[in-house]
C-alpha atoms as a PDB file:
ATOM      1  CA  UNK A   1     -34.210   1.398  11.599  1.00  0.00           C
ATOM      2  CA  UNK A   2     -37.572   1.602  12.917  1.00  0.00           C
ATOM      3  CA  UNK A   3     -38.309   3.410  16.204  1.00  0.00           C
ATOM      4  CA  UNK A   4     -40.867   0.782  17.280  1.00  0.00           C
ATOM      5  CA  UNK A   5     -38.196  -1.766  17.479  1.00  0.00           C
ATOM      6  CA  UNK A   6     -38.311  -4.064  20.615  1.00  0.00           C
ATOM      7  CA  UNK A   7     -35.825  -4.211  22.374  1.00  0.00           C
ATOM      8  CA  UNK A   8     -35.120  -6.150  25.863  1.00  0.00           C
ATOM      9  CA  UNK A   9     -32.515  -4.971  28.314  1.00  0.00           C
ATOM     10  CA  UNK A  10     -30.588  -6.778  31.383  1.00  0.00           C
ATOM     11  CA  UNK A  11     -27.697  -5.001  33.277  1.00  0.00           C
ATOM     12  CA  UNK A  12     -25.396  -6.267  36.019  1.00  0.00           C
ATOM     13  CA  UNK A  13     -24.450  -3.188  36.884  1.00  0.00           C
ATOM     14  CA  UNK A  14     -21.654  -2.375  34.652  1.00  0.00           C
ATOM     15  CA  UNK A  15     -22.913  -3.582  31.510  1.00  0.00           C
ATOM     16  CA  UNK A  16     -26.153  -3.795  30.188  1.00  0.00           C
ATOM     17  CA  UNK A  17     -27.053  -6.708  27.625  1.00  0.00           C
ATOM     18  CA  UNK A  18     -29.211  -5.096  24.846  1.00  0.00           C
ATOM     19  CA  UNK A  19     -31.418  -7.326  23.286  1.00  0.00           C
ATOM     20  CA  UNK A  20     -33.653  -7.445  19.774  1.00  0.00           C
ATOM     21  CA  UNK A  21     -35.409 -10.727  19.238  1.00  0.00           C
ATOM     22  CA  UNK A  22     -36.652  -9.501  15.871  1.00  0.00           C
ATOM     23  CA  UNK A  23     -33.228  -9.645  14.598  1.00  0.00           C
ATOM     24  CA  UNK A  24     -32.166 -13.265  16.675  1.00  0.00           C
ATOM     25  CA  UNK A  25     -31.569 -16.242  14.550  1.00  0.00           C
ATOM     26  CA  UNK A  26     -31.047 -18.382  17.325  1.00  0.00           C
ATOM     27  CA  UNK A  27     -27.886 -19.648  16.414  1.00  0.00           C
ATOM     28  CA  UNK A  28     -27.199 -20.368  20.267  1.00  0.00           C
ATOM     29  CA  UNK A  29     -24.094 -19.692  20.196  1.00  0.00           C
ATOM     30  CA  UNK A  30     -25.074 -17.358  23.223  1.00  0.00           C
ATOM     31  CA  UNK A  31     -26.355 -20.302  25.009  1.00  0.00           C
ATOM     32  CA  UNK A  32     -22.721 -22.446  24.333  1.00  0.00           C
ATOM     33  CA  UNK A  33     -20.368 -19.733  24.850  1.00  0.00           C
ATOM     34  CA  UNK A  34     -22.333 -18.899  28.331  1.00  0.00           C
ATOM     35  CA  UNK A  35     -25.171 -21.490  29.453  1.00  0.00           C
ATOM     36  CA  UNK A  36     -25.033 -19.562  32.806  1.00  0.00           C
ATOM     37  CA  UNK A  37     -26.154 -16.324  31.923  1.00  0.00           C
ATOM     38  CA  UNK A  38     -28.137 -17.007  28.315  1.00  0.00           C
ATOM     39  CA  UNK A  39     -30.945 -20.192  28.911  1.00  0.00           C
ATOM     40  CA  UNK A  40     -33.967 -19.959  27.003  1.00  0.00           C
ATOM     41  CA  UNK A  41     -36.040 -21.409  29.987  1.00  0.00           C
ATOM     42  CA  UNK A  42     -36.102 -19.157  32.308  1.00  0.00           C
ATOM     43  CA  UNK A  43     -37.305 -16.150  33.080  1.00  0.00           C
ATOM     44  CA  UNK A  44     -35.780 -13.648  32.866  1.00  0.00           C
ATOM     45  CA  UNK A  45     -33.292 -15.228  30.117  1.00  0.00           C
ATOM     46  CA  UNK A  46     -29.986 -13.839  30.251  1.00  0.00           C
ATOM     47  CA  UNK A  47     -28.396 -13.062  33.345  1.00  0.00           C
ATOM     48  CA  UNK A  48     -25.721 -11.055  33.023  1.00  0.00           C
ATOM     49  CA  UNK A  49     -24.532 -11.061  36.711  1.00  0.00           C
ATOM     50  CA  UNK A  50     -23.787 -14.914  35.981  1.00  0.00           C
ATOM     51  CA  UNK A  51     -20.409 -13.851  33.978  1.00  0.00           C
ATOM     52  CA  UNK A  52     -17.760 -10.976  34.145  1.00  0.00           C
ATOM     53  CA  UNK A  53     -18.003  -7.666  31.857  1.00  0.00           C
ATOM     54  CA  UNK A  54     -14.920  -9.333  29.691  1.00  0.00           C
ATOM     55  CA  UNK A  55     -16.454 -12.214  28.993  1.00  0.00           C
ATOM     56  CA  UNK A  56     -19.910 -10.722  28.259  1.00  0.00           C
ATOM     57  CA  UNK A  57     -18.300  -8.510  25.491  1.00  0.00           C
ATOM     58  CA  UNK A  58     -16.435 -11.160  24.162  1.00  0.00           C
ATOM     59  CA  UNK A  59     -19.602 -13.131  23.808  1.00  0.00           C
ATOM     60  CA  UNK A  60     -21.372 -10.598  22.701  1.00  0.00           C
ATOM     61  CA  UNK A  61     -18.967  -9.583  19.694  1.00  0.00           C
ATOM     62  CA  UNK A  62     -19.813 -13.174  18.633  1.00  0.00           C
ATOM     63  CA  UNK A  63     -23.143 -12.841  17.822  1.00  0.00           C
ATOM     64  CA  UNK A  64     -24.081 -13.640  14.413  1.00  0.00           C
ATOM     65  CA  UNK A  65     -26.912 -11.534  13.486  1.00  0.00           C
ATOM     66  CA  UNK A  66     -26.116  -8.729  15.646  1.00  0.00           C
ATOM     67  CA  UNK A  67     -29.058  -9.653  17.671  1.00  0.00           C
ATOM     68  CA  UNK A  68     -26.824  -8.910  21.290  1.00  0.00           C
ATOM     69  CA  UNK A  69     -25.394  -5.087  22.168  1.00  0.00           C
ATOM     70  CA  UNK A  70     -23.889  -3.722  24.983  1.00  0.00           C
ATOM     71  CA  UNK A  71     -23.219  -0.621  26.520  1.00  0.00           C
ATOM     72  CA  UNK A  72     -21.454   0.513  29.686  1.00  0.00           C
ATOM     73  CA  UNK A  73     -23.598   2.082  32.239  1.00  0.00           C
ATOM     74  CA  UNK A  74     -22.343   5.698  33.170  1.00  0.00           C
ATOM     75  CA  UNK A  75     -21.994   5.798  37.244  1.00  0.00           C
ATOM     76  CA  UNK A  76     -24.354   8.205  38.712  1.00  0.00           C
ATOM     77  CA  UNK A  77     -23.989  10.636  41.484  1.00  0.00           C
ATOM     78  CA  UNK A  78     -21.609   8.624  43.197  1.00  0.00           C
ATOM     79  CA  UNK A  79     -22.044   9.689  47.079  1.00  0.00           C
ATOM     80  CA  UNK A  80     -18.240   9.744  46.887  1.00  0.00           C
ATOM     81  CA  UNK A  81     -17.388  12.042  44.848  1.00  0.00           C
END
């Protein structure tokens, strides 16, 4: 893989949404399975705060060109502790 790959990134706080548009093949099946947090026009275009972590991975796994990642975010310095 190149290292200048683009990449775009949106996190709800649990999960963040990884993104390559060089590798989409707009199939929009990320658009059917969740019109509330994938739609084309707007900006920014995926919102994953619109949906639950389960459902985002579940989406997620059905992405066709592998276009759509995850990862859990790691919880930092929690005052709590």
């Amino acid at each position: 893989m190149a290292s200048n790959e683009i990449k775009k990134e949106y996190t709800n706080g649990e999960i963040t949404v990884v993104w390559k548009p060089k590798k989409c093949i707009h199939s929009g099946i990320c658009v059917k399975t969740l019109p509330q947090v994938y739609n084309p026009k707007e900006n920014p275009w995926v919102k994953p705060h619109n949906a639950t972590t389960d459902s985002l991975k579940a989406q997620i796994s059905n992405c066709p060109s592998g276009a759509l990642s995850f990862y859990i975010n790691e919880e930092k310095n929690s005052p709590h502790a």
